[in-house]
Protein backbone atom coordinates (compact mmCIF):
# COMPACT_ATOMS: atom_id res chain seq x y z
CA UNK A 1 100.62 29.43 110.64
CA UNK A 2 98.39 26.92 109.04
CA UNK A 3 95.50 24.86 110.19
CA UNK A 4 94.59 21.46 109.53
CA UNK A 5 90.44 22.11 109.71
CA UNK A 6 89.00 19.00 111.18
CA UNK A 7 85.91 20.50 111.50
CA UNK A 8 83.65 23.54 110.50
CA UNK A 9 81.00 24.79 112.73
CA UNK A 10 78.89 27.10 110.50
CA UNK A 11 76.28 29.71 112.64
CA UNK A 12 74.72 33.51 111.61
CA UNK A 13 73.31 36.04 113.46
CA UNK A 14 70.82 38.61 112.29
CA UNK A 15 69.95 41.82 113.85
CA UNK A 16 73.15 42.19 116.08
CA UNK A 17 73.42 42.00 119.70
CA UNK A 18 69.23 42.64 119.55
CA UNK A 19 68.77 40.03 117.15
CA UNK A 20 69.12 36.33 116.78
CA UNK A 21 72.19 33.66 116.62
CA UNK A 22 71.21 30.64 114.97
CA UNK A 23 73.48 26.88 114.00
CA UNK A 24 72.93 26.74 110.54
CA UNK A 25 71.85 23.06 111.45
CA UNK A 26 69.11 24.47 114.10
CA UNK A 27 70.44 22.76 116.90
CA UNK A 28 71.12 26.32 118.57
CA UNK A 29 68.81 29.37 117.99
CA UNK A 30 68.95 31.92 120.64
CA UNK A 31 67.22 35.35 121.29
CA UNK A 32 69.96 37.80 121.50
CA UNK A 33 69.49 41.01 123.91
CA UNK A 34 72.26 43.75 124.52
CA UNK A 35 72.74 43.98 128.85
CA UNK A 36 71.76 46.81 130.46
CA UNK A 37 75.14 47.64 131.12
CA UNK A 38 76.30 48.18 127.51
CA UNK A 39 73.23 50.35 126.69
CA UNK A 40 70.74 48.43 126.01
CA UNK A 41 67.09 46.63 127.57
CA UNK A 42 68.56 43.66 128.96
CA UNK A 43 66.01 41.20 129.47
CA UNK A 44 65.49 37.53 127.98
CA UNK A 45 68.00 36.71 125.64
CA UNK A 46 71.90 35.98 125.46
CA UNK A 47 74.92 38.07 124.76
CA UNK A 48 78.14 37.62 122.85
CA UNK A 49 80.20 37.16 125.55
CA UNK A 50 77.96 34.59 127.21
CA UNK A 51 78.34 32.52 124.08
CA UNK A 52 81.64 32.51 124.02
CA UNK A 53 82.18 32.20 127.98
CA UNK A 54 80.57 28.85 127.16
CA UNK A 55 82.66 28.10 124.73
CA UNK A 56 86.07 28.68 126.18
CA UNK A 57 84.54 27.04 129.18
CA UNK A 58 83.97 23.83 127.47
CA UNK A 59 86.39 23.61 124.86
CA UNK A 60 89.15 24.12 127.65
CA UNK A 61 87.86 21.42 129.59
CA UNK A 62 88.53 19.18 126.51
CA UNK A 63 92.17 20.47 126.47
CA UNK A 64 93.01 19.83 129.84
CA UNK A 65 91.56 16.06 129.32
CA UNK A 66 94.01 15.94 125.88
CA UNK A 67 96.75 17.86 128.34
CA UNK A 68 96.41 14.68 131.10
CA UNK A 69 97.63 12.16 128.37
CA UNK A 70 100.73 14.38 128.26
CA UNK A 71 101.44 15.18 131.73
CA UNK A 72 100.12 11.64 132.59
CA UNK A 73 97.70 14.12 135.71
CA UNK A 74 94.25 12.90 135.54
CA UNK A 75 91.05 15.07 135.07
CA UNK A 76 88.64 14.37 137.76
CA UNK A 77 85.00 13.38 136.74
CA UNK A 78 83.76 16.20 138.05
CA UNK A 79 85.75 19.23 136.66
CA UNK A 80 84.54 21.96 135.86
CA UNK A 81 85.58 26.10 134.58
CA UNK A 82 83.44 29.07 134.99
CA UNK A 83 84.14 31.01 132.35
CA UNK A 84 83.67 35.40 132.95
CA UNK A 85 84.34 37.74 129.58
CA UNK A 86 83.85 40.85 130.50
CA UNK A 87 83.19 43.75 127.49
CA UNK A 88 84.11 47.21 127.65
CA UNK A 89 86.01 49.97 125.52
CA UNK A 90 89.64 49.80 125.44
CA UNK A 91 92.48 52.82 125.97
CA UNK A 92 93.35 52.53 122.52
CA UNK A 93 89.89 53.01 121.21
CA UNK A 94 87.03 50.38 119.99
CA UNK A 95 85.83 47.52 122.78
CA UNK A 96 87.67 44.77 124.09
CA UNK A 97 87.19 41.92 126.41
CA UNK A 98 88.85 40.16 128.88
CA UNK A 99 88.95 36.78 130.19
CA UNK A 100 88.95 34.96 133.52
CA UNK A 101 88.40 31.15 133.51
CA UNK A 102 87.85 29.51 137.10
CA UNK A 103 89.37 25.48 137.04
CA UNK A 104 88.15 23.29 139.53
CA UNK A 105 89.63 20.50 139.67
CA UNK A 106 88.15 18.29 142.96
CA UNK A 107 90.74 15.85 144.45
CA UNK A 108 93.94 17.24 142.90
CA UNK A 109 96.72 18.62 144.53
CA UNK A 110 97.68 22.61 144.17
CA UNK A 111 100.75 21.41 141.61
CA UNK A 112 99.35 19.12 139.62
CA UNK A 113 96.34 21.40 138.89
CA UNK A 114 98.38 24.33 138.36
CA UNK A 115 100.89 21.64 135.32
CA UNK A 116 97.20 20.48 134.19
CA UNK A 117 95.73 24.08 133.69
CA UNK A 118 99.40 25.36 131.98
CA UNK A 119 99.83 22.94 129.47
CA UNK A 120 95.97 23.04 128.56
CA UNK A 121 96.32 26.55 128.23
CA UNK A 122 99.18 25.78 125.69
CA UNK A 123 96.54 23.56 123.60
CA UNK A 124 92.89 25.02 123.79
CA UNK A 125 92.04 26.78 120.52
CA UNK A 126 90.13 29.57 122.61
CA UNK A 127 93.43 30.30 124.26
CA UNK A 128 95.63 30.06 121.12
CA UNK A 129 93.34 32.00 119.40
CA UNK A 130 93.47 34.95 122.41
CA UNK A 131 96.66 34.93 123.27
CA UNK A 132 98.25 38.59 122.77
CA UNK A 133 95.24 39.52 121.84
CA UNK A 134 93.12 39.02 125.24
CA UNK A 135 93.70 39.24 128.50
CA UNK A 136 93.32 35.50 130.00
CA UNK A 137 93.64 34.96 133.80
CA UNK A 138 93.11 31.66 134.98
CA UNK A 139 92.59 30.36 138.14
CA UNK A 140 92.15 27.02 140.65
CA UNK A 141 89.57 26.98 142.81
């Protein structure tokens, strides 16, 4: 499958997950430490899987807003997804992560919010770009 690039977001990272993770515009620089749980000191600094938690958090908000236009549902103003990506080795060897995304969506009924949160699942990029490959759970609060 091809992709028509619209847009090229272009970032590095040096020293791995006890390094730094840097736009290479320098709107972003962050201090990167590995959590306690995985090994390492923990402490000040971001993960991985906190980066991309924001991410999918944000960049599915922006597909359920593309996803009203089609199901004609509106987004509330003040929606919102908490994004979780948990890390951890896999049964088939290596690491893996998995995803839970918490929608809220204030003011709409249990139906709508469940077409909204389908069909945007159908269109985010972060989802597309998981699917098969991660675990996704999603869920209305």
């Amino acid at each position: 499958m091809s992709v028509d690039v619209k847009y090229t977001a272009h970032a590095s990272a040096t020293g791995g997950r006890d390094g730094r993770a840097k736009t290479d515009d320098g709107s972003l620089d962050v201090k990167l430490t590995t959590p306690k749980e995985l090994g390492g000191a923990g402490g000040e600094g971001n993960n991985p899987e906190q980066l991309f938690a924001m991410g999918y958090s944000a960049c599915f908000i922006g597909a359920m807003k593309v996803a009203s236009g089609q199901t004609k549902i509106k987004v509330p103003n003040d929606v919102s997804v908490a994004a979780e990506v948990g890390i951890g080795p896999r049964s088939a060897g290596g690491f893996g992560i998995a995803v839970t995304l918490k929608v809220s969506l204030p003011g709409l009924d249990k139906a709508d919010a469940e077409k909204l949160v389908e069909t945007a699942h159908t269109i985010c990029p972060y989802s597309n770009a998981t699917r098969g490959n991660v675990d996704v759970t999603t869920t209305i609060a």
